[in-house]
C-alpha atoms as a PDB file:
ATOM      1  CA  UNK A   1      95.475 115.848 117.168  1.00  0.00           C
ATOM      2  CA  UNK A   2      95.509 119.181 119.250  1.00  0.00           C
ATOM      3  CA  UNK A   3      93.595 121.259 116.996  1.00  0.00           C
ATOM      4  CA  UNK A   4      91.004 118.396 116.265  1.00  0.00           C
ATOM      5  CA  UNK A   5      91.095 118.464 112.754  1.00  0.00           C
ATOM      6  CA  UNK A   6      92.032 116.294 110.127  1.00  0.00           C
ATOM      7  CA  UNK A   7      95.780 115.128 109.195  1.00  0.00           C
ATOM      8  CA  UNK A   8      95.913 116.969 106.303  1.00  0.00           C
ATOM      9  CA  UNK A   9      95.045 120.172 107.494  1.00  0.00           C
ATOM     10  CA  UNK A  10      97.271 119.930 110.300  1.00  0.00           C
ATOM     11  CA  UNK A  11     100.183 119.775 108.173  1.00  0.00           C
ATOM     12  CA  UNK A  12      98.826 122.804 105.998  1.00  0.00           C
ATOM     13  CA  UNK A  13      98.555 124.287 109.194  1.00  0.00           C
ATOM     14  CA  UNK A  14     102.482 123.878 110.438  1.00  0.00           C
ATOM     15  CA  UNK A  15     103.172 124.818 106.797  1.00  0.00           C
ATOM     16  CA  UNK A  16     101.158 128.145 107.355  1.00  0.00           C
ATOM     17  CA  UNK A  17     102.921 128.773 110.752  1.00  0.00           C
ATOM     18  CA  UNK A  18     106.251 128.165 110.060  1.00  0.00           C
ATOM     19  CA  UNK A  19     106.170 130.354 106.437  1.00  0.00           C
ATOM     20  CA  UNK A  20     104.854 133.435 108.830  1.00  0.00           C
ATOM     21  CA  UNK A  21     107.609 132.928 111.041  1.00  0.00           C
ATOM     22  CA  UNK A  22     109.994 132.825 108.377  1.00  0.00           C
ATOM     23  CA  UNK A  23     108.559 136.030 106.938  1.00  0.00           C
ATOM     24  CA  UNK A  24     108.699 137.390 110.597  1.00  0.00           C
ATOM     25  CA  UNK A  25     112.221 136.765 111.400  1.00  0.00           C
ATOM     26  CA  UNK A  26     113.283 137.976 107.925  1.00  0.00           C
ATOM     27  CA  UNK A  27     111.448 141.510 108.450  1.00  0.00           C
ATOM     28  CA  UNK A  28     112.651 141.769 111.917  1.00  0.00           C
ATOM     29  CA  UNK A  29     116.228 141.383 110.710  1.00  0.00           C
ATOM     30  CA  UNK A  30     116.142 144.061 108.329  1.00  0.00           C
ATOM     31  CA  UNK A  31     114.966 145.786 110.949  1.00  0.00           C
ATOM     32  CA  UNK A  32     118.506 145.723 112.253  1.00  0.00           C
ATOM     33  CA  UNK A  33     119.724 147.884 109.491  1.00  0.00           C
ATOM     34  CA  UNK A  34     117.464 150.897 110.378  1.00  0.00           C
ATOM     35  CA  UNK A  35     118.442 150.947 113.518  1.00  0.00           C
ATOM     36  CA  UNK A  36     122.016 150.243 113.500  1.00  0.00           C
ATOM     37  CA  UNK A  37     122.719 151.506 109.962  1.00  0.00           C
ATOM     38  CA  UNK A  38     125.494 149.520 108.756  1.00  0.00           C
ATOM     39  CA  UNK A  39     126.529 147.226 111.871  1.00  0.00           C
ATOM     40  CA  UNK A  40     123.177 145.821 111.614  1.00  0.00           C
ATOM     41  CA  UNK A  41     124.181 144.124 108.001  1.00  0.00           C
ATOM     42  CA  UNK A  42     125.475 141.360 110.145  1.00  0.00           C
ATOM     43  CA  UNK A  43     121.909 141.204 112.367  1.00  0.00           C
ATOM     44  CA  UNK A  44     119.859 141.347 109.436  1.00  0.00           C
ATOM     45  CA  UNK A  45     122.027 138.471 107.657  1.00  0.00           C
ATOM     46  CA  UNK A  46     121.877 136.612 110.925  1.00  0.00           C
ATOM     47  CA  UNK A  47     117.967 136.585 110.812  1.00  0.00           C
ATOM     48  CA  UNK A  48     117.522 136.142 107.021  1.00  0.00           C
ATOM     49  CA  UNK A  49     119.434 133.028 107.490  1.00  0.00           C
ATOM     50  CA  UNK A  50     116.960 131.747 109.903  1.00  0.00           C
ATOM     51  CA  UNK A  51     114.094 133.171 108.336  1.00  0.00           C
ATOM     52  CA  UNK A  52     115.291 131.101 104.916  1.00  0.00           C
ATOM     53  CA  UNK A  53     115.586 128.254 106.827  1.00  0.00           C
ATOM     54  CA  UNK A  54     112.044 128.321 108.551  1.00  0.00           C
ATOM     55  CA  UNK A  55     110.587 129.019 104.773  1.00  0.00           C
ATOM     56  CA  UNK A  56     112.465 125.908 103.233  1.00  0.00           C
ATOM     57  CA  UNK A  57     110.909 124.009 106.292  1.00  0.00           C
ATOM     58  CA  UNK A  58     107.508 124.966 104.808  1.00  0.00           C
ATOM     59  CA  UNK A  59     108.214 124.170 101.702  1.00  0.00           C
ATOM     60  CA  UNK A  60     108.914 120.908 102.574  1.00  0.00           C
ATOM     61  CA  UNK A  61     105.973 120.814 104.823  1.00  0.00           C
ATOM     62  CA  UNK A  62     103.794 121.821 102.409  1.00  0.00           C
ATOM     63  CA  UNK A  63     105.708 119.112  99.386  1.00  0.00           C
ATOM     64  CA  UNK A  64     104.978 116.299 102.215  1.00  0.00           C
ATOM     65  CA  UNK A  65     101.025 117.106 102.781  1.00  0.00           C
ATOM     66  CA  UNK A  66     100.125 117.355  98.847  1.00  0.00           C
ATOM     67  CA  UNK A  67     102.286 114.144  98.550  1.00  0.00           C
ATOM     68  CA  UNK A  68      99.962 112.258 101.285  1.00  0.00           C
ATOM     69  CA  UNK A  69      97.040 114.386 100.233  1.00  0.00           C
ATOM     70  CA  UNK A  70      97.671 112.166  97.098  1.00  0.00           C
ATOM     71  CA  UNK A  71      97.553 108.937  97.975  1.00  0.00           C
ATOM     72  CA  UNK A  72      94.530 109.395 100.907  1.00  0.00           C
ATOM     73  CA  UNK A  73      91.515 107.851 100.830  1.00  0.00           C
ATOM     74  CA  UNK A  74      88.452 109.473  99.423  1.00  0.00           C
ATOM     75  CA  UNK A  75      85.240 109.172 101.411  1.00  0.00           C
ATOM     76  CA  UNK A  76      81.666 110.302 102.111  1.00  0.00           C
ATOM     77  CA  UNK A  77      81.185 112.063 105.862  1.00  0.00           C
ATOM     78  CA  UNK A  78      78.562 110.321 107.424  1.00  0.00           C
ATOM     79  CA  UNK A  79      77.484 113.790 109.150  1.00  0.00           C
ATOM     80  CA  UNK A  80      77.485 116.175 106.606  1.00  0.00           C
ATOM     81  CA  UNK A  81      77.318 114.093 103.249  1.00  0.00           C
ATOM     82  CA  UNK A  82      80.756 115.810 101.896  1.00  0.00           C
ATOM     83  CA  UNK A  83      83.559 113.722 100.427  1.00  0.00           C
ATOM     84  CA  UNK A  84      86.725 113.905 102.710  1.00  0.00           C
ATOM     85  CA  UNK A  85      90.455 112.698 102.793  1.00  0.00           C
ATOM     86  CA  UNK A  86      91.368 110.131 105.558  1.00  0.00           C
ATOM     87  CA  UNK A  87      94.969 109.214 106.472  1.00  0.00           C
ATOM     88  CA  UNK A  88      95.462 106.267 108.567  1.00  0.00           C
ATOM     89  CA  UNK A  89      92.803 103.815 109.893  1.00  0.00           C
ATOM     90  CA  UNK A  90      91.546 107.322 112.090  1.00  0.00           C
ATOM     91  CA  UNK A  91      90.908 110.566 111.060  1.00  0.00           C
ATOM     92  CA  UNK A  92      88.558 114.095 111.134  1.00  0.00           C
ATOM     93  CA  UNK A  93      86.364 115.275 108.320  1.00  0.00           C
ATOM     94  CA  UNK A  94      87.807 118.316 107.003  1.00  0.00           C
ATOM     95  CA  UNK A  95      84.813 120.137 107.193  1.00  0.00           C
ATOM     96  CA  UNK A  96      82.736 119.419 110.265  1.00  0.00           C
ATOM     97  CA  UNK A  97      85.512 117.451 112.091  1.00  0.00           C
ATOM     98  CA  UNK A  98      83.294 114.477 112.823  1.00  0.00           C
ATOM     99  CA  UNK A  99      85.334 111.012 114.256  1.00  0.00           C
ATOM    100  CA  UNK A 100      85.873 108.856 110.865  1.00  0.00           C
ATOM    101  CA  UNK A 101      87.297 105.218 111.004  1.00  0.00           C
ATOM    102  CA  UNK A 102      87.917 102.686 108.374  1.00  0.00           C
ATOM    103  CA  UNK A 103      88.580 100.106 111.506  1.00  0.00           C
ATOM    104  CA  UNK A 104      85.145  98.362 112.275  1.00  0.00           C
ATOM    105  CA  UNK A 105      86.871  97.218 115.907  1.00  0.00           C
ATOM    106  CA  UNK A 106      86.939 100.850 116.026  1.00  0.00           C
ATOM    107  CA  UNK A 107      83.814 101.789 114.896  1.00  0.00           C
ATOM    108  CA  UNK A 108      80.770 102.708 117.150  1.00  0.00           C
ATOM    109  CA  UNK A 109      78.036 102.067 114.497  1.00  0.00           C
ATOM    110  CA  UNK A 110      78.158  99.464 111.897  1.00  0.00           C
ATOM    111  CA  UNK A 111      78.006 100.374 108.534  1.00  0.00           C
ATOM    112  CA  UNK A 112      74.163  98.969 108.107  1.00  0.00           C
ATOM    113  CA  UNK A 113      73.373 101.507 110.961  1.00  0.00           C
ATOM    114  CA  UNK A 114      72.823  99.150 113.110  1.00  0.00           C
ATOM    115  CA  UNK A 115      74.923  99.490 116.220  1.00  0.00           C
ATOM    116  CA  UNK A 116      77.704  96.872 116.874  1.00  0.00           C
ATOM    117  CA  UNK A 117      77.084  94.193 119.527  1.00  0.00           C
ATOM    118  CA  UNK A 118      78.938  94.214 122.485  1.00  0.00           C
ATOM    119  CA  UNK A 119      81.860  92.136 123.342  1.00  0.00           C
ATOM    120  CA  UNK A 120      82.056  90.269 126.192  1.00  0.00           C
END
């Protein structure tokens, strides 16, 4: 996770990127037609092309995070008491990014509070 933050958000977070883009190369291809007046058709189809493609991407993006979004599972943070999504055995809260696992070999505290014994 680059960002450190949760899965979820992540995705939302591609989904945000690539829709600017999208919108980005679309307006700079229209672009082409003020400045090259009719030539610039074929530049500004060129980009709207791409730009289509890059929103479609999101889309899907997007379709794929509220489809996981579904099927996570709801917990309490330990750190700030909020309920959270978690995908996978690891995640980050979504609010103050805190280390969550549902894996006790992973797990640096027990769940009585009482910290795990060490293996040896």
């Amino acid at each position: 996770m680059f960002f450190k933050s949760s899965k979820i958000n992540e995705f939302r977070l591609w989904g945000l990127l690539l829709t600017l883009i999208g919108m980005g190369l679309m307006i700079f291809g229209t672009s082409g037609i003020l400045l090259w007046g009719q030539t610039g058709k074929i530049f500004a189809g060129i980009f709207m092309v791409f730009g289509m493609i890059f929103m479609m991407g999101s889309m899907a993006i997007y379709f794929w995070a509220g489809m996981l979004s579904t099927s996570a599972v709801l917990l309490q943070c330990p750190e700030c008491d909020r309920p959270t999504k978690m995908l996978g055995k690891t995640d980050r809260c979504m609010f103050c990014k805190t280390k969550l696992t549902l894996d006790p070999n992973q797990a640096t505290h027990s769940p009585s509070g009482e910290p795990e014994p060490s293996k040896v």
